[in-house]
Protein backbone atom coordinates (compact mmCIF):
# COMPACT_ATOMS: atom_id res chain seq x y z
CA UNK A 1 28.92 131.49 -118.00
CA UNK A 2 27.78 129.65 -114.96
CA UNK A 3 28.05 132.16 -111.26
CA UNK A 4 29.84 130.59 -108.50
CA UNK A 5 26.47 128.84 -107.28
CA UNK A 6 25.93 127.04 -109.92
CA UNK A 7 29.59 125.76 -110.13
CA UNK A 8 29.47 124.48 -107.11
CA UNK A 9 26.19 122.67 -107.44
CA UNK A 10 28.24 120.65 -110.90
CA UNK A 11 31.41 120.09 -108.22
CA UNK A 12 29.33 119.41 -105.66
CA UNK A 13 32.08 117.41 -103.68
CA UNK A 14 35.22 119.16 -105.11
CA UNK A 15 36.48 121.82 -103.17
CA UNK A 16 38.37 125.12 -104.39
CA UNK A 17 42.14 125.30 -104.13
CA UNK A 18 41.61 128.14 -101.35
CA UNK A 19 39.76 126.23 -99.10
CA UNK A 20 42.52 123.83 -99.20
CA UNK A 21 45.04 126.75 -98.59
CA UNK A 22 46.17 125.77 -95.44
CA UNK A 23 47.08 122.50 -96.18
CA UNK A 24 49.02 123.53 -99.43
CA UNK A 25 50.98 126.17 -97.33
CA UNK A 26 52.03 123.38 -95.09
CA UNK A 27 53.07 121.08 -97.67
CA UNK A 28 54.89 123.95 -99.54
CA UNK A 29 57.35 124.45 -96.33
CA UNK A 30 57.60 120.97 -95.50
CA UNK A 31 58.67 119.87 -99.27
CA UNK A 32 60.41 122.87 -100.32
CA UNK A 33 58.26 123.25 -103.35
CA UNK A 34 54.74 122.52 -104.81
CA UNK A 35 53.88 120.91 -108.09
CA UNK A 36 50.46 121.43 -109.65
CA UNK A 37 48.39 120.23 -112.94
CA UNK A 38 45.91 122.46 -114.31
CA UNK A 39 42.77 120.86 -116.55
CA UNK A 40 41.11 123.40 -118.39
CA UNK A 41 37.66 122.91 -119.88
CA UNK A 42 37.02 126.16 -120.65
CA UNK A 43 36.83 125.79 -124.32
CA UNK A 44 33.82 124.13 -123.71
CA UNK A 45 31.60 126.51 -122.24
CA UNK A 46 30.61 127.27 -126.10
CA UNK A 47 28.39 124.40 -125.35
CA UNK A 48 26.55 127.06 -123.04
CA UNK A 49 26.81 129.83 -125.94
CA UNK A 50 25.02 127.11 -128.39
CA UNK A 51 23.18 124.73 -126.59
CA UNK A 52 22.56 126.65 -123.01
CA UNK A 53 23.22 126.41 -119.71
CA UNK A 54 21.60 122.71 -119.42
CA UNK A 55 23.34 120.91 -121.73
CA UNK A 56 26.96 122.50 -120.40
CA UNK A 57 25.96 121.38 -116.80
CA UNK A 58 26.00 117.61 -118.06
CA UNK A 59 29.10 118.68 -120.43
CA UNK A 60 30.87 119.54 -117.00
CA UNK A 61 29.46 117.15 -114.47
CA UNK A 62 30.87 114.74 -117.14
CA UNK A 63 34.13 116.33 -117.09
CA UNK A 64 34.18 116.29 -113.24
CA UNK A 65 33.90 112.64 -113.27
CA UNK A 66 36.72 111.81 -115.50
CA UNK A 67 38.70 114.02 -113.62
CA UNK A 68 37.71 112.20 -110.80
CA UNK A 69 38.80 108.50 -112.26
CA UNK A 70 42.34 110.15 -113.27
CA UNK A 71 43.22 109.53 -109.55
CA UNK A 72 44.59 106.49 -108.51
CA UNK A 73 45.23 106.08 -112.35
CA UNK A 74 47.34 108.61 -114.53
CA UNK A 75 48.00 110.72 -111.09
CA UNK A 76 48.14 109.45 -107.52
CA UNK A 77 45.55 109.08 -105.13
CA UNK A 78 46.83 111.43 -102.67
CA UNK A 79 47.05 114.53 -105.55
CA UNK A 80 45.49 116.68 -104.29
CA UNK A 81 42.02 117.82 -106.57
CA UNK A 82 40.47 120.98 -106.62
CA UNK A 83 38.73 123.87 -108.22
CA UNK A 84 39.87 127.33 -109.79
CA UNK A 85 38.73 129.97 -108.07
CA UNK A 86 38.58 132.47 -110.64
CA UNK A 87 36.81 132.45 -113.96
CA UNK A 88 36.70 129.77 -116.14
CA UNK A 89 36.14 125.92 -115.83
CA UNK A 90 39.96 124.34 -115.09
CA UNK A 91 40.24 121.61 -112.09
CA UNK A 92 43.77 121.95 -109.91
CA UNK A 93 45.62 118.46 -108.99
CA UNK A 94 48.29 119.19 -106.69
CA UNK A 95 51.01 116.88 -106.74
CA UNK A 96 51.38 115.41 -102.96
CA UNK A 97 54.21 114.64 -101.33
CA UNK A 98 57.11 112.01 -101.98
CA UNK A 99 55.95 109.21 -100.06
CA UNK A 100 59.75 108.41 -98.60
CA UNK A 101 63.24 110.03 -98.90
CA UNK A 102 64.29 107.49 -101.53
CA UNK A 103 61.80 109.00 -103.34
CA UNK A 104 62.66 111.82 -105.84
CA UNK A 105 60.35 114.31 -106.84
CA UNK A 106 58.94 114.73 -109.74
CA UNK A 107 61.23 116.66 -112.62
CA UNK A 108 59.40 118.77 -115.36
CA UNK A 109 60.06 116.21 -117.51
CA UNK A 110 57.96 114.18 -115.41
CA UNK A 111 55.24 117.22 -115.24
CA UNK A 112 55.26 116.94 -118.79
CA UNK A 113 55.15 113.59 -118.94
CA UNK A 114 51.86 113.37 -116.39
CA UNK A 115 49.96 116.55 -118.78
CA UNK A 116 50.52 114.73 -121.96
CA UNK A 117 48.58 111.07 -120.34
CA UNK A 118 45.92 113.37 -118.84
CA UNK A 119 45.16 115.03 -122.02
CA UNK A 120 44.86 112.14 -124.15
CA UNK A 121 42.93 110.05 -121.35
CA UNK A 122 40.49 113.13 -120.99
CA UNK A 123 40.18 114.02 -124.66
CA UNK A 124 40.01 110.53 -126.00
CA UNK A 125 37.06 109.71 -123.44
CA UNK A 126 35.60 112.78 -123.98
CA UNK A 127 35.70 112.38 -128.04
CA UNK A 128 34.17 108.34 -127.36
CA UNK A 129 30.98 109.84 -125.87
CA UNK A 130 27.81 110.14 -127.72
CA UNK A 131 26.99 113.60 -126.41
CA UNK A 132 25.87 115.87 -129.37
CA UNK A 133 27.05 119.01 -127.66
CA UNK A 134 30.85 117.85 -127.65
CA UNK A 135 31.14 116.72 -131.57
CA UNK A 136 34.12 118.60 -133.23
CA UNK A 137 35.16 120.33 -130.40
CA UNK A 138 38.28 120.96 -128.88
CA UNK A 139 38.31 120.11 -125.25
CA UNK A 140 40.40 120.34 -122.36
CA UNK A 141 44.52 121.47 -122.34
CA UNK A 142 46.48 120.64 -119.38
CA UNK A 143 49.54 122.18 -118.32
CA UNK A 144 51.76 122.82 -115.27
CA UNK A 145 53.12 124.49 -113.16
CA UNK A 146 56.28 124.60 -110.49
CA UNK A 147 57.43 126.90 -107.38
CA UNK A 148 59.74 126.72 -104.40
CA UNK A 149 59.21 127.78 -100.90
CA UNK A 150 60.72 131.17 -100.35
CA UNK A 151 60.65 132.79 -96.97
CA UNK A 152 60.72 136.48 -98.09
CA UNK A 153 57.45 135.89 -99.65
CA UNK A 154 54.19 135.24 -98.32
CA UNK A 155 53.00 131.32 -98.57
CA UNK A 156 49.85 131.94 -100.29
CA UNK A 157 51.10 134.25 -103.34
CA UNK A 158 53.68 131.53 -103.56
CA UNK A 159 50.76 129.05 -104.04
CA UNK A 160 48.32 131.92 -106.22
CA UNK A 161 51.88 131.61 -108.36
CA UNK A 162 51.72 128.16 -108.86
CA UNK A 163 48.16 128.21 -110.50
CA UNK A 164 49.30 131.57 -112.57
CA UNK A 165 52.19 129.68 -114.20
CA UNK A 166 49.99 126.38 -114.89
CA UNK A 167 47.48 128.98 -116.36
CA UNK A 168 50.54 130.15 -118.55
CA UNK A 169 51.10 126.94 -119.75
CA UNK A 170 47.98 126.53 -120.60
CA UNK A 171 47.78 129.80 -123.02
CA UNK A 172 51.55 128.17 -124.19
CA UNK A 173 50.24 125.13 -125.23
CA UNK A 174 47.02 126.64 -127.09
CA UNK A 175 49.33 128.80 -129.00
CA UNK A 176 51.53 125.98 -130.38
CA UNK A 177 48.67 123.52 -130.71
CA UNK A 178 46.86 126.53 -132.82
CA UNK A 179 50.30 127.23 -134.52
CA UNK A 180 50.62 123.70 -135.64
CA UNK A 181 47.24 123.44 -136.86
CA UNK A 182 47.63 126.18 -138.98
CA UNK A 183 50.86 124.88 -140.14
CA UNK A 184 49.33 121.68 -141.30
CA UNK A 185 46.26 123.18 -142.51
CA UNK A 186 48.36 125.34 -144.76
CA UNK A 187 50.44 122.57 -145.60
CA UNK A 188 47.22 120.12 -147.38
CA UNK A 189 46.61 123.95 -149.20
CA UNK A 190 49.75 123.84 -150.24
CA UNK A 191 50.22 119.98 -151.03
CA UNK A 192 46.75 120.24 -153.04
CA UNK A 193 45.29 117.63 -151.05
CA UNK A 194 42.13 118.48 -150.68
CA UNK A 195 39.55 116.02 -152.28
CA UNK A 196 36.00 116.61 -153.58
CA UNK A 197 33.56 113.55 -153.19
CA UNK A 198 29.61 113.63 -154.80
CA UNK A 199 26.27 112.25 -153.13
CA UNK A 200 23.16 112.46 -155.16
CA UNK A 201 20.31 114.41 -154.77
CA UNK A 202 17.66 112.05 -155.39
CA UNK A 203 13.77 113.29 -156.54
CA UNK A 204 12.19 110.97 -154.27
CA UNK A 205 8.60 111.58 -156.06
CA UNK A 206 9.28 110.42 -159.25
CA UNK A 207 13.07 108.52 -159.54
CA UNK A 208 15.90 110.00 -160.77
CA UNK A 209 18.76 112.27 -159.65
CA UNK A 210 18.37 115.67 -159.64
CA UNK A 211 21.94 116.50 -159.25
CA UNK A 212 25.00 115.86 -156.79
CA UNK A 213 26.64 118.25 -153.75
CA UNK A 214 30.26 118.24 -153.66
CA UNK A 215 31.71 117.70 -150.20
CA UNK A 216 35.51 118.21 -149.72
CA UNK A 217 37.57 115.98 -147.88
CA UNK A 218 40.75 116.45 -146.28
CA UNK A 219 43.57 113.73 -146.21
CA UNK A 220 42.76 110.41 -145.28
CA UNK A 221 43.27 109.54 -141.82
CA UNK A 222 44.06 112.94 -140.42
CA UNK A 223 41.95 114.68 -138.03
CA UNK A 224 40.85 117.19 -141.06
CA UNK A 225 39.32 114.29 -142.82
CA UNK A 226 36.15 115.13 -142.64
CA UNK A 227 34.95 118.63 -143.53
CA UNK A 228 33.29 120.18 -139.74
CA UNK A 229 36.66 119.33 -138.96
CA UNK A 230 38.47 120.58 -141.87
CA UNK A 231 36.91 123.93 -141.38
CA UNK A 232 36.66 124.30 -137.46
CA UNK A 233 40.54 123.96 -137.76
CA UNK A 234 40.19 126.93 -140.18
CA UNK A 235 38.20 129.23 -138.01
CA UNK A 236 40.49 128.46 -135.30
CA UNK A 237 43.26 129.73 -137.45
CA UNK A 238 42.07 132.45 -139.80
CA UNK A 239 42.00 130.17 -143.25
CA UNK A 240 38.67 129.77 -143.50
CA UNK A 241 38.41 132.70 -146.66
CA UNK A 242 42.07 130.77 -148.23
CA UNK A 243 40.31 127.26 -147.14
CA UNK A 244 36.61 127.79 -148.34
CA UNK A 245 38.49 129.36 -151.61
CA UNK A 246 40.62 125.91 -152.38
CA UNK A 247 37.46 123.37 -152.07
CA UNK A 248 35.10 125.40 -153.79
CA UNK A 249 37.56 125.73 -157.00
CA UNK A 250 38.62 121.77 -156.17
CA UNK A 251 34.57 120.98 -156.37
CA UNK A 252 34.49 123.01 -159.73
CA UNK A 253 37.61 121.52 -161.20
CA UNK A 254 36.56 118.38 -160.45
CA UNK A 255 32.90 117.88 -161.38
CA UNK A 256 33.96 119.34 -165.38
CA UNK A 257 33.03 115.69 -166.40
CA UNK A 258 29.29 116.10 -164.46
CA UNK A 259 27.19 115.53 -168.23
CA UNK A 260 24.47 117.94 -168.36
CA UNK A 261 21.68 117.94 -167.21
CA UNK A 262 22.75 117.51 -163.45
CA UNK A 263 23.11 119.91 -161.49
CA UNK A 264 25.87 120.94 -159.08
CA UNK A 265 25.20 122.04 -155.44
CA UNK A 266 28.67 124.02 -153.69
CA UNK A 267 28.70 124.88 -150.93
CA UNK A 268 29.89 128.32 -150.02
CA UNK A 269 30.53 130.92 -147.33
CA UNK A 270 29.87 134.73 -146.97
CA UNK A 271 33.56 135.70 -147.54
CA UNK A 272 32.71 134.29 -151.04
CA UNK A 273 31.03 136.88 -151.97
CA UNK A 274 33.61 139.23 -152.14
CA UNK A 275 36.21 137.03 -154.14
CA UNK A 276 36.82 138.50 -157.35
CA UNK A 277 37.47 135.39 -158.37
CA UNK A 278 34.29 134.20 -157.89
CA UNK A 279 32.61 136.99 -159.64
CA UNK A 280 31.21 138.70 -163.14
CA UNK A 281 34.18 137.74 -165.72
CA UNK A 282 36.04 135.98 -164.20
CA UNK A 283 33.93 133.44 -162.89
CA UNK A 284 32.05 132.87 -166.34
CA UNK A 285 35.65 132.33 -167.91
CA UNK A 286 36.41 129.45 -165.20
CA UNK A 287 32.69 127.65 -165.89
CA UNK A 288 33.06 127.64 -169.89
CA UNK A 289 36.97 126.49 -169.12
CA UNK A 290 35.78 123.58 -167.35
CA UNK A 291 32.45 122.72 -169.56
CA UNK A 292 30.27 123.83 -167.06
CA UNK A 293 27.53 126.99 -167.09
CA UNK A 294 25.98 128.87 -163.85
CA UNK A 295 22.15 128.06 -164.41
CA UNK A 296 23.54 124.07 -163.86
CA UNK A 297 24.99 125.51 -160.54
CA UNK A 298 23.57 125.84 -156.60
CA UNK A 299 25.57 127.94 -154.37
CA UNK A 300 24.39 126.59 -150.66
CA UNK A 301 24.67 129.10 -147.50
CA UNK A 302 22.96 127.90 -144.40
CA UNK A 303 20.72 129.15 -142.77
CA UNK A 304 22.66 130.52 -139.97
CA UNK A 305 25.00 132.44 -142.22
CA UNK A 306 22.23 133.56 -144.46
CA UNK A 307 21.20 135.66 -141.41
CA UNK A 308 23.96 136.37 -139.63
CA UNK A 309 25.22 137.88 -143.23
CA UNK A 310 21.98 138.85 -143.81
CA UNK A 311 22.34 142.10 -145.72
CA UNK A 312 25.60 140.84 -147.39
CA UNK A 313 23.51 137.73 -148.88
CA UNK A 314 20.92 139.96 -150.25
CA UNK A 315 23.00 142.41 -152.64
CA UNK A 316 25.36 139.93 -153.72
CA UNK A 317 22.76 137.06 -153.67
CA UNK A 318 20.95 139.02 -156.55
CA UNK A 319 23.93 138.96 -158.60
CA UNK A 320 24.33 135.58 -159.33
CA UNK A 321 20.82 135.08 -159.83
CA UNK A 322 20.75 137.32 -162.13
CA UNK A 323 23.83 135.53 -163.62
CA UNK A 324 21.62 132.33 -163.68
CA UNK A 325 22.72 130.32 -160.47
CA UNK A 326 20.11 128.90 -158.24
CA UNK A 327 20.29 129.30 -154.23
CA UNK A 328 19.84 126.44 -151.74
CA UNK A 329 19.51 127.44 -148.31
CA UNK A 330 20.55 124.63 -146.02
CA UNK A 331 20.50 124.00 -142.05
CA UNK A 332 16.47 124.83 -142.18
CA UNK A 333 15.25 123.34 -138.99
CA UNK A 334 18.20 123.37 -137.34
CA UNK A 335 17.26 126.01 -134.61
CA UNK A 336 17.36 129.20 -136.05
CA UNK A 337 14.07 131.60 -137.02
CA UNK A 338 14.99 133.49 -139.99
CA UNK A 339 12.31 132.48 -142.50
CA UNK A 340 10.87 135.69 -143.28
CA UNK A 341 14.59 136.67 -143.91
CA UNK A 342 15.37 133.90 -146.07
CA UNK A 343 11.98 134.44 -147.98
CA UNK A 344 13.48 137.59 -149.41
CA UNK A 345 17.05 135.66 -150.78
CA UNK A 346 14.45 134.08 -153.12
CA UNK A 347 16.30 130.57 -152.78
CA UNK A 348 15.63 127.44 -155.27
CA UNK A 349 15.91 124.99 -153.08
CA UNK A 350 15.32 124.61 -148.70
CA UNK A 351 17.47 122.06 -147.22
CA UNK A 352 16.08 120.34 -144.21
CA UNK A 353 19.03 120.16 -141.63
CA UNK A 354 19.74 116.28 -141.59
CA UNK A 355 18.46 116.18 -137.29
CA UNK A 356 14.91 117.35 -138.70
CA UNK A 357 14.76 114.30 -140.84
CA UNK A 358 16.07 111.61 -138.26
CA UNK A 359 13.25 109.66 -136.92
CA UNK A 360 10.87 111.52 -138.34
CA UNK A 361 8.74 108.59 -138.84
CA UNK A 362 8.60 108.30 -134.90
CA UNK A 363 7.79 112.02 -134.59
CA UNK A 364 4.44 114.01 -135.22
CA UNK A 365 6.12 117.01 -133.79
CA UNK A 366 8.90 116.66 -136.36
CA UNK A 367 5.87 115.86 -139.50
CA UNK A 368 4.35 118.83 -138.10
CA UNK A 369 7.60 121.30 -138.66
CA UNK A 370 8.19 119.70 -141.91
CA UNK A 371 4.52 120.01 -143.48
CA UNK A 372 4.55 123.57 -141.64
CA UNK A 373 8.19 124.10 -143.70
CA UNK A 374 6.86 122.55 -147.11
CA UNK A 375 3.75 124.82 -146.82
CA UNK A 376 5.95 127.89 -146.54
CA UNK A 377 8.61 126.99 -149.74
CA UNK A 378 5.47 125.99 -152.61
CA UNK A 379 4.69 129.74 -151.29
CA UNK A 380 8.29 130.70 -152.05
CA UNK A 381 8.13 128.40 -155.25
CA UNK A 382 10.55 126.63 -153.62
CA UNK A 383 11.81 122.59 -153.67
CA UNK A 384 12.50 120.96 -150.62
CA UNK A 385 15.30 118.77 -150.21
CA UNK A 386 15.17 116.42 -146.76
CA UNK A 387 18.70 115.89 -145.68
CA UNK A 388 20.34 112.97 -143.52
CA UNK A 389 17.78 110.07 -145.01
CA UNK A 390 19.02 106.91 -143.52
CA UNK A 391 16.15 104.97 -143.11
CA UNK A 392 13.24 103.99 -145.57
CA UNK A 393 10.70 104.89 -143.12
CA UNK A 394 12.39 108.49 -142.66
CA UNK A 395 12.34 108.61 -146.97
CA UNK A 396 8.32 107.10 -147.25
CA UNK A 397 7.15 109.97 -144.61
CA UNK A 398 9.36 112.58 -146.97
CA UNK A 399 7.54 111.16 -149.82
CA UNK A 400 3.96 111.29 -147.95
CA UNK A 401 4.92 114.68 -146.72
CA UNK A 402 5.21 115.72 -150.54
CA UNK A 403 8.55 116.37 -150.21
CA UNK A 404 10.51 116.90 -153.21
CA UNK A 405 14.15 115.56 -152.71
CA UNK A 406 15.91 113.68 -150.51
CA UNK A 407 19.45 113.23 -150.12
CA UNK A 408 21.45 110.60 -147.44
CA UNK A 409 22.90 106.93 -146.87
CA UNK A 410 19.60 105.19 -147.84
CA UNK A 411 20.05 107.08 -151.16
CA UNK A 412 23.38 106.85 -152.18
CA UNK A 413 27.05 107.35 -150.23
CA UNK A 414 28.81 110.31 -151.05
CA UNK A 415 31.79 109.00 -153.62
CA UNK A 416 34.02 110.06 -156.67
CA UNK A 417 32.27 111.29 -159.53
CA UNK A 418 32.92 108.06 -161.49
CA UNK A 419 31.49 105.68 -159.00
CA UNK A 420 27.17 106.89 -160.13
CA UNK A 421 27.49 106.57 -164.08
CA UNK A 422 25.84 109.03 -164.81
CA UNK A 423 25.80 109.10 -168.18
CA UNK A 424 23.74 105.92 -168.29
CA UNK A 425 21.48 107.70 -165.42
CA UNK A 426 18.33 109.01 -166.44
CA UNK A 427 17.90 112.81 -164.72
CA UNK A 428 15.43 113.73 -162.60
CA UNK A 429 11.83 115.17 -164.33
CA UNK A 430 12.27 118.08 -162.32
CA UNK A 431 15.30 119.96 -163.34
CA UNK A 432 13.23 122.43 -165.46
């Protein structure tokens, strides 16, 4: 988390509610009351956790600057804008004073009223920028808070009351917006209305597919649509194990008609590996019911997961090899520096993460990674599959690079089973 120093170099020009103290005693007595707004971007210092403390200074000095164009706009000029002193990223707008005795103030309703335009201005323009580092995330809550002059009390716990109550709200409004998300995530569980879509995996050597991922898909024009949604909302409500369980049967169910050869790459996560659903008997009796047999299968784990779960992936790993699955790893590139780790899960198949493979044509450093990466897996006996290909000069340096497949927008868009014919299609040389 940023110290105080750095803070102040982001808000440069903002000043903390305490050096504005005296002027928010004053206008405590003189109206009776003080109304404040609280913006709270602390959700977003996981931008520091991920990407470091460079990339969550521009995260906030872009924040800071939308705050900054709220006034005049969804709040008054004359509010009153300042910083939290304590921990966290939140920015303070004070409600100023009525501007005549006609004038009333403002009623919670209207408090309520000003939060819910300064949360969707903030998170809409927030959500419209191209910055990587905010993509999927849940950004700022705003709440508010209300308190009354009172005499037997000193004037600036009064005001440190004001801020404690917004900061209540805030927590409030987290709660209900993580109750309701859980609500409606269980609800599409429920309602069965998850959906698994197909993009080929295309051996960009010598023609052909090679097989197909399933991708799940929430409902249509909901915010779970797509999947890095789908499942963020499940981390943030503890249904990723009931979640990851429902598209990974869906994907099953719904590739039975996938003709043999192909092959069928599912995603899955380390909780997986416990399910004894997913497992020895059972899980034999669900492939034959559905025409379908485990050495046709890939199970995918990323890379991050493969080492984070690193021991877990090992033991139960070896299982379903020995059952006759393959393993993909997927994500490699992406950051992480696990290799030698991931050398011992024995995998089938490396996935290139899909930001190794953009403009790859226009980068020696990223040619130099991949040849370095393809080097490593025809040590492992492994196939490389390049990820993200949207481009035909990102697929001909795959193909120089001796890559093995490729799989992305150039190739094919990710679609119902029906939509490839694959029974007309003639299977990749490579499926061995």
């Amino acid at each position: 988390m940023l110290n105080r120093l750095e803070r102040r170099a982001v808000y440069s020009d903002i000043p903390t509610y305490h050096e504005r103290l005296g002027h928010l005693i004053e206008q405590l007595r003189d109206e009776g009351h003080l109304g404040l707004i609280l913006i709270d971007a602390s959700e977003l210092s996981q931008v520091e956790h991920d990407y470091g403390s460079k990339p969550f200074h521009q995260v906030l000095s872009m924040v800071s600057g939308l705050v900054g164009e709220l006034q005049g706009k969804e709040v008054r000029t004359a509010d009153l804008l300042a910083l939290n002193d304590r921990g966290g990223n939140a920015f303070l707008l004070f409600l100023s004073p009525k501007r005549s005795e006609q004038e009333r103030a403002p009623r919670i309703g209207d408090m309520e009223a000003i939060c819910q335009r300064v949360s969707e201005q903030l998170n809409r323009k927030l959500g419209d920028m191209s910055s990587p580092y905010l993509r999927g995330r849940r950004k700022v809550t705003v709440g508010y808070g209300v308190v009354f002059h009172n005499p037997l009390i000193m004037a600036e716990r009064v005001v440190a009351r004001v801020v404690n109550e917004a900061w209540e709200s805030v927590r409030i409004q987290r709660m209900q917006a993580d109750f309701q998300t859980r609500c409606r995530l269980q609800d599409v569980i429920l309602g069965d209305q998850i959906t698994s879509v197909f993009q080929p995996i295309v051996d960009i050597q010598r023609g052909g597919t090679h097989g197909l991922e399933a991708l799940s898909r929430g409902p249509r024009d909901s915010q779970q649509h797509m999947p890095i949604s789908l499942f963020e909302a499940a981390k943030a409500t503890d249904l990723t194990f009931e979640l990851d369980r429902h598209c990974r049967r869906k994907a099953l169910k719904t590739a039975r008609d996938l003709p043999a050869p192909f092959r069928l790459f599912v995603n899955v996560m380390p909780a997986a590996m416990y399910d004894p659903d997913f497992a020895g008997a059972a899980l034999i009796k669900l492939l034959e019911g559905l025409g379908l047999s485990p050495e046709r299968i890939v199970l995918e784990v990323s890379e991050q997961e493969a080492i984070q779960n690193y021991t877990l992936f090992v033991e139960a790993l070896q299982n379903f090899t020995q059952m006759g699955f393959s393993i993909a790893v997927d994500d490699i590139g992406a950051g992480y520096s696990g290799l030698e780790k991931i050398a011992h899960l024995n995998p089938r198949y490396l996935k290139f993460d899909m930001q190794l493979v953009r403009d790859i044509d226009d980068s020696r450093v990223k040619q130099e990674m991949a040849r370095a990466l393809k080097t490593f897996a025809d040590k492992m006996d492994s196939k490389i599959i390049a990820e993200g290909i949207e481009r035909d000069g990102e697929r001909q340096i795959c193909v120089e690079l001796g890559i093995d497949f490729g799989q992305g927008y150039l190739l094919a868009r990710p679609g119902p089973l029906e939509n490839f014919n694959l029974g007309a299609a003639v299977p990749s040389p490579a499926l061995g």
